[in-house]
C-alpha atoms as a PDB file:
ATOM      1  CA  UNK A   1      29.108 -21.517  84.347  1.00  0.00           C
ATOM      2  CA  UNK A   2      26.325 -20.775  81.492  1.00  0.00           C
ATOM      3  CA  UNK A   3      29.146 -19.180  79.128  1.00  0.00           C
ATOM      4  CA  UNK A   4      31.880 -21.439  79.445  1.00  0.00           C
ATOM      5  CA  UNK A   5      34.645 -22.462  76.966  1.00  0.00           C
ATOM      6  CA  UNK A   6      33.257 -24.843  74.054  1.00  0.00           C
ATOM      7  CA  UNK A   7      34.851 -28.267  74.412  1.00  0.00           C
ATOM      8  CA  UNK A   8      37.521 -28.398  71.577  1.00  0.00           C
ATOM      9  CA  UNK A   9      37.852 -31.684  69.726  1.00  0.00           C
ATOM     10  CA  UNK A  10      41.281 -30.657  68.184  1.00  0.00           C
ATOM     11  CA  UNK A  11      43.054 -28.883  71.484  1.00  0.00           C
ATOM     12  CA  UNK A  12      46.486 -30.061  71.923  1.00  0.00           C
ATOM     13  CA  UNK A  13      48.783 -29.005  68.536  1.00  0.00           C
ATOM     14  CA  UNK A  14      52.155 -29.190  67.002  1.00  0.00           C
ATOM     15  CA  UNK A  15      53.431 -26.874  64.763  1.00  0.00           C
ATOM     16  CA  UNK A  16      55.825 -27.648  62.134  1.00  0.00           C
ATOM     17  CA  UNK A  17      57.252 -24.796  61.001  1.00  0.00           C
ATOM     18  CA  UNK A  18      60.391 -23.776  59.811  1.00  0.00           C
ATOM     19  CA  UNK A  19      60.326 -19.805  58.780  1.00  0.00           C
ATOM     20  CA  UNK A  20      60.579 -18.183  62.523  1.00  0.00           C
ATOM     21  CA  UNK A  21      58.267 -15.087  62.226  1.00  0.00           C
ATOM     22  CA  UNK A  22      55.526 -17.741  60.472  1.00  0.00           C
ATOM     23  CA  UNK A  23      56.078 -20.045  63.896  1.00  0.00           C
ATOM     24  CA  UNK A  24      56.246 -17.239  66.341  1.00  0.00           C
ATOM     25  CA  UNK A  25      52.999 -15.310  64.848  1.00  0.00           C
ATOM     26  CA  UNK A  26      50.958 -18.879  64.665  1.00  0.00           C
ATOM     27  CA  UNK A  27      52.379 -19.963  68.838  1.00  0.00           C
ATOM     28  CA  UNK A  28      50.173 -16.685  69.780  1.00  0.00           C
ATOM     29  CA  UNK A  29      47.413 -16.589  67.704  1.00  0.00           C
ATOM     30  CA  UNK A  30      46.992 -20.026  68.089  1.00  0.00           C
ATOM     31  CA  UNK A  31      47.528 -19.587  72.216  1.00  0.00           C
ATOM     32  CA  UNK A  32      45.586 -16.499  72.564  1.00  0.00           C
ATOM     33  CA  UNK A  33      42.627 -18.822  71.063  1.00  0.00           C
ATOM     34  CA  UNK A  34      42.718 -21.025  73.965  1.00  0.00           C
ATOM     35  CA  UNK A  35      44.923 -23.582  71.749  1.00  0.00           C
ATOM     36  CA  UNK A  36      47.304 -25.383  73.780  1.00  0.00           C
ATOM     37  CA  UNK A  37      50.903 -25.458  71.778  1.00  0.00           C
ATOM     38  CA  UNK A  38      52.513 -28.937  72.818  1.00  0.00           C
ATOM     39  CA  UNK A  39      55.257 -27.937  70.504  1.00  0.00           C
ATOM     40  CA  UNK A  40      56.657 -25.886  68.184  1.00  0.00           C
ATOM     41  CA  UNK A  41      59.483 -27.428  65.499  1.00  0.00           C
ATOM     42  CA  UNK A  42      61.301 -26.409  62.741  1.00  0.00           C
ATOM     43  CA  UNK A  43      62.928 -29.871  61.912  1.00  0.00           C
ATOM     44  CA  UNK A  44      61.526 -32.916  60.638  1.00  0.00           C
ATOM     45  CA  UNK A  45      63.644 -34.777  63.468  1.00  0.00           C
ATOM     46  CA  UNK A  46      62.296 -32.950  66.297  1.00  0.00           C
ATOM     47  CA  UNK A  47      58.301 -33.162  64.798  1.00  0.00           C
ATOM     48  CA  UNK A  48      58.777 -36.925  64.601  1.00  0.00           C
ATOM     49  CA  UNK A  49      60.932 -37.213  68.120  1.00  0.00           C
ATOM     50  CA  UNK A  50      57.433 -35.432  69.594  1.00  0.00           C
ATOM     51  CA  UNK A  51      55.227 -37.642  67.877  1.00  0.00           C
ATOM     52  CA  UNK A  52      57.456 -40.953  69.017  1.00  0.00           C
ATOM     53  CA  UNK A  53      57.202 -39.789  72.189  1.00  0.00           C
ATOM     54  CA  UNK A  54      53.555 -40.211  72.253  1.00  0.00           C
ATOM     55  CA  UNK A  55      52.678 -36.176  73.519  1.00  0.00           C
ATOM     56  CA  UNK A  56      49.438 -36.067  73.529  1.00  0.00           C
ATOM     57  CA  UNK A  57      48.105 -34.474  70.307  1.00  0.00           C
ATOM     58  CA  UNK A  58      45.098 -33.572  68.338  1.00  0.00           C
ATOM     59  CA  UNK A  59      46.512 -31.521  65.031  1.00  0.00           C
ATOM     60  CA  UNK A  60      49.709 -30.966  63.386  1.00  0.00           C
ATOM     61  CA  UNK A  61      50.356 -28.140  61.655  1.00  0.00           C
ATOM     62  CA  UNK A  62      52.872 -28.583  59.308  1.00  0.00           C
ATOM     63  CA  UNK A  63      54.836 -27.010  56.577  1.00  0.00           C
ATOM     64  CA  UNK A  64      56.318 -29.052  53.481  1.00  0.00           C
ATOM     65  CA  UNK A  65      59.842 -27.975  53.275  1.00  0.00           C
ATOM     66  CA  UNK A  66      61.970 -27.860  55.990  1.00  0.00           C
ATOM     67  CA  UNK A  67      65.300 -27.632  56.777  1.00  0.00           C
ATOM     68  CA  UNK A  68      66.062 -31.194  56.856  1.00  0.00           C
ATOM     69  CA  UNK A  69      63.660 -32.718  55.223  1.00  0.00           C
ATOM     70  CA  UNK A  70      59.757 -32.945  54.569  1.00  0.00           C
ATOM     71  CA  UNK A  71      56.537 -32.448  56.267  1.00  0.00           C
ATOM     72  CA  UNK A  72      55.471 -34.972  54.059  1.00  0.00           C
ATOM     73  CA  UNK A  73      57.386 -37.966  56.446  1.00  0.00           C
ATOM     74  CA  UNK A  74      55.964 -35.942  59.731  1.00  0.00           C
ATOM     75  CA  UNK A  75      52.261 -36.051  57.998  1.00  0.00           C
ATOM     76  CA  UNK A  76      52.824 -39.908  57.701  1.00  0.00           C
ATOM     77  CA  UNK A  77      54.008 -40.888  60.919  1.00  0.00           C
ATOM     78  CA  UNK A  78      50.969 -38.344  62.316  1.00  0.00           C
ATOM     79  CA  UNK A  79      48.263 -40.465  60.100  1.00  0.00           C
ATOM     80  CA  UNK A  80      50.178 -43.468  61.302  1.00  0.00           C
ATOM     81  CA  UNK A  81      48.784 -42.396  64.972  1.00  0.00           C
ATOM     82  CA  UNK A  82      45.433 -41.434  63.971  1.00  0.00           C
ATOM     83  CA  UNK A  83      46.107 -37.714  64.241  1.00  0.00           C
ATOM     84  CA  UNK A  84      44.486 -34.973  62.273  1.00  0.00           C
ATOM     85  CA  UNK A  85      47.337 -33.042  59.852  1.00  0.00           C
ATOM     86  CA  UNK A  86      46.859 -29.535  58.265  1.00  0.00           C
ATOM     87  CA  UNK A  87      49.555 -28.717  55.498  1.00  0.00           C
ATOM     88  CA  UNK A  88      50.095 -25.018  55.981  1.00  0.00           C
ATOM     89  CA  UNK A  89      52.369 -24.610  52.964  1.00  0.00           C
ATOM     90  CA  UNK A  90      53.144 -22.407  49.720  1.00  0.00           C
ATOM     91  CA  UNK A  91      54.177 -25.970  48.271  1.00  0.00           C
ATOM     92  CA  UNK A  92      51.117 -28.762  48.306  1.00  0.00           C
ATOM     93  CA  UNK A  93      52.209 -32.469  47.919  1.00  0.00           C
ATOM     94  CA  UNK A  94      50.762 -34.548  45.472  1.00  0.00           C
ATOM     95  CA  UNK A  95      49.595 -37.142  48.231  1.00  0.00           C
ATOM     96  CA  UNK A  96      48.384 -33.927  50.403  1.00  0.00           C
ATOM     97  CA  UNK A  97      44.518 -35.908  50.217  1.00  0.00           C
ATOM     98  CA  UNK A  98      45.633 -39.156  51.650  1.00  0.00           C
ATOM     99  CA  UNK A  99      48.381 -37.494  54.436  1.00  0.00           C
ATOM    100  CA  UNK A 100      46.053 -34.845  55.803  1.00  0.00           C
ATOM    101  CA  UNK A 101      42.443 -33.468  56.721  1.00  0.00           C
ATOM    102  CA  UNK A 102      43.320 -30.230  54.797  1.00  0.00           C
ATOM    103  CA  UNK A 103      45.774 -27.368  53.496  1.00  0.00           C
ATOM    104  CA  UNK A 104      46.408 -23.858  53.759  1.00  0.00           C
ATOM    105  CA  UNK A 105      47.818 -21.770  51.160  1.00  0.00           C
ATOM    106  CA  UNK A 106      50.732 -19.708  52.483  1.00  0.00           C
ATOM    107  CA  UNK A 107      50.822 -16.839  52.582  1.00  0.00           C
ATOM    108  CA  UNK A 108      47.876 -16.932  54.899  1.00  0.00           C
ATOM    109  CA  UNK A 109      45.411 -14.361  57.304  1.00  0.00           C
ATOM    110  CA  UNK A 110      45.053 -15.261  60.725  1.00  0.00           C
ATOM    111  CA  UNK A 111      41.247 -15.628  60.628  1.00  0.00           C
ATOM    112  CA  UNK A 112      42.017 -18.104  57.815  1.00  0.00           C
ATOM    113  CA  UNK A 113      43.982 -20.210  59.765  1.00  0.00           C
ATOM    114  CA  UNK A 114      41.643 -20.553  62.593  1.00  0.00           C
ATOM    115  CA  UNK A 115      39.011 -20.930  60.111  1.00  0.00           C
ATOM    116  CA  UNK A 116      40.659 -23.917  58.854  1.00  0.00           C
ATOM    117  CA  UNK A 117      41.447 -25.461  62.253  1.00  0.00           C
ATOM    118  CA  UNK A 118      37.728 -24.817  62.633  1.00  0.00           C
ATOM    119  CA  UNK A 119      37.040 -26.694  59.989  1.00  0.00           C
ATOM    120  CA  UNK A 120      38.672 -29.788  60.037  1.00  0.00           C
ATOM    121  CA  UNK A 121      37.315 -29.962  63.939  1.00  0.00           C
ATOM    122  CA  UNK A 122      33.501 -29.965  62.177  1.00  0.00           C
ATOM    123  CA  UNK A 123      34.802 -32.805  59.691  1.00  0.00           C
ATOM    124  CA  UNK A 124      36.127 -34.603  62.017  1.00  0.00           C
ATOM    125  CA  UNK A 125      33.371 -34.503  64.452  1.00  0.00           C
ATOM    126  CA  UNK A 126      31.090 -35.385  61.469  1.00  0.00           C
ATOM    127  CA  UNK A 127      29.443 -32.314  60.852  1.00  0.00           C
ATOM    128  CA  UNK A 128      29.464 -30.134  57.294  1.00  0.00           C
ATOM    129  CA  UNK A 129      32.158 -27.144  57.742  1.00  0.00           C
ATOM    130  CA  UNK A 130      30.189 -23.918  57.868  1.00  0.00           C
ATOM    131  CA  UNK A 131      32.685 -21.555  56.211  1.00  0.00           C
ATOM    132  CA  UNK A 132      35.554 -22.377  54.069  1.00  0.00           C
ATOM    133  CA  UNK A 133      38.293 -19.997  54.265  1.00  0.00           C
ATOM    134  CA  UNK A 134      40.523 -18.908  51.098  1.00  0.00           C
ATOM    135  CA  UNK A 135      42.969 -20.815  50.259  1.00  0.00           C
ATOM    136  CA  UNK A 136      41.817 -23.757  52.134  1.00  0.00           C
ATOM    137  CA  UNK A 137      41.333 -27.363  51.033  1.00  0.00           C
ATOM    138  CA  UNK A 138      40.008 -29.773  53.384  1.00  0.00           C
ATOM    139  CA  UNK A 139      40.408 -33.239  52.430  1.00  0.00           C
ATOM    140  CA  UNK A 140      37.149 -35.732  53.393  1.00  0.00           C
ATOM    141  CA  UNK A 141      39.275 -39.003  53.834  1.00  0.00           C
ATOM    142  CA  UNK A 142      42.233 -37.341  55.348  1.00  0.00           C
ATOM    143  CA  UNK A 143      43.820 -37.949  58.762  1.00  0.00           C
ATOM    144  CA  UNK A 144      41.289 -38.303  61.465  1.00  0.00           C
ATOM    145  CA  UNK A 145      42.059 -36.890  64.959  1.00  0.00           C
ATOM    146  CA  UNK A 146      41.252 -38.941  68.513  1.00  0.00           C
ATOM    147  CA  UNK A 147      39.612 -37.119  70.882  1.00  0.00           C
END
């Protein structure tokens, strides 16, 4: 097939989310992409039960404050594993640079949150983002993904 899917680098992804709409409105954008969702949280608990179960993952996605807890412990125990992190918060942590490959300012647009995923797949695979979206960080030395 000449036009087939591009190969993805970052593929499989959690999302740690705790606001339901947020979750539900990132699942399908995110699947309609050609994303696959491995899982969708709102705890802390339940990101890092995923994560110890060694699901195969490429990205979390995840939000500072949660119910029971932070995303900062889930971003840890992601690094920890070699996995890429995006903080998709209103709420940036001070260690957001060492934790993660980038963040995204909530409130967010859709494009900008692909945009983002877009460009922490370039960093990781070595290559200069081309487009930045608003709001976005993206952190050089943060979290690398395995492929």
């Amino acid at each position: 097939m000449v036009f087939g899917r591009k190969q993805r680098v970052l593929e499989r992804l959690l999302l740690v989310e705790d606001e339901p709409l947020v979750a539900f409105d990132a699942e399908h954008l995110l699947t309609d992409q050609g994303y696959s969702i491995v899982a969708t949280v709102d705890r802390v608990a339940d990101a890092l039960a995923v994560l110890a179960a060694e699901t195969p993952v490429d990205l979390v996605l995840v939000d500072v404050t949660l119910a029971d807890g932070s995303g900062v412990e889930v971003a840890r125990v992601a690094r920890a594993r070699g996995l890429a992190v995006l903080f998709v918060t209103g709420d940036c942590p001070d260690e957001a640079a060492t934790l993660a490959s980038g963040f995204l300012a909530k409130p967010y647009a859709q494009r900008d949150l692909l945009a983002a995923i877009v460009a922490i797949e370039q960093s990781v695979a070595g290559k200069p983002p081309r487009r930045l979206p608003g709001g976005f960080q993206l952190f050089h030395s943060g979290g690398a993904a395995t492929a």
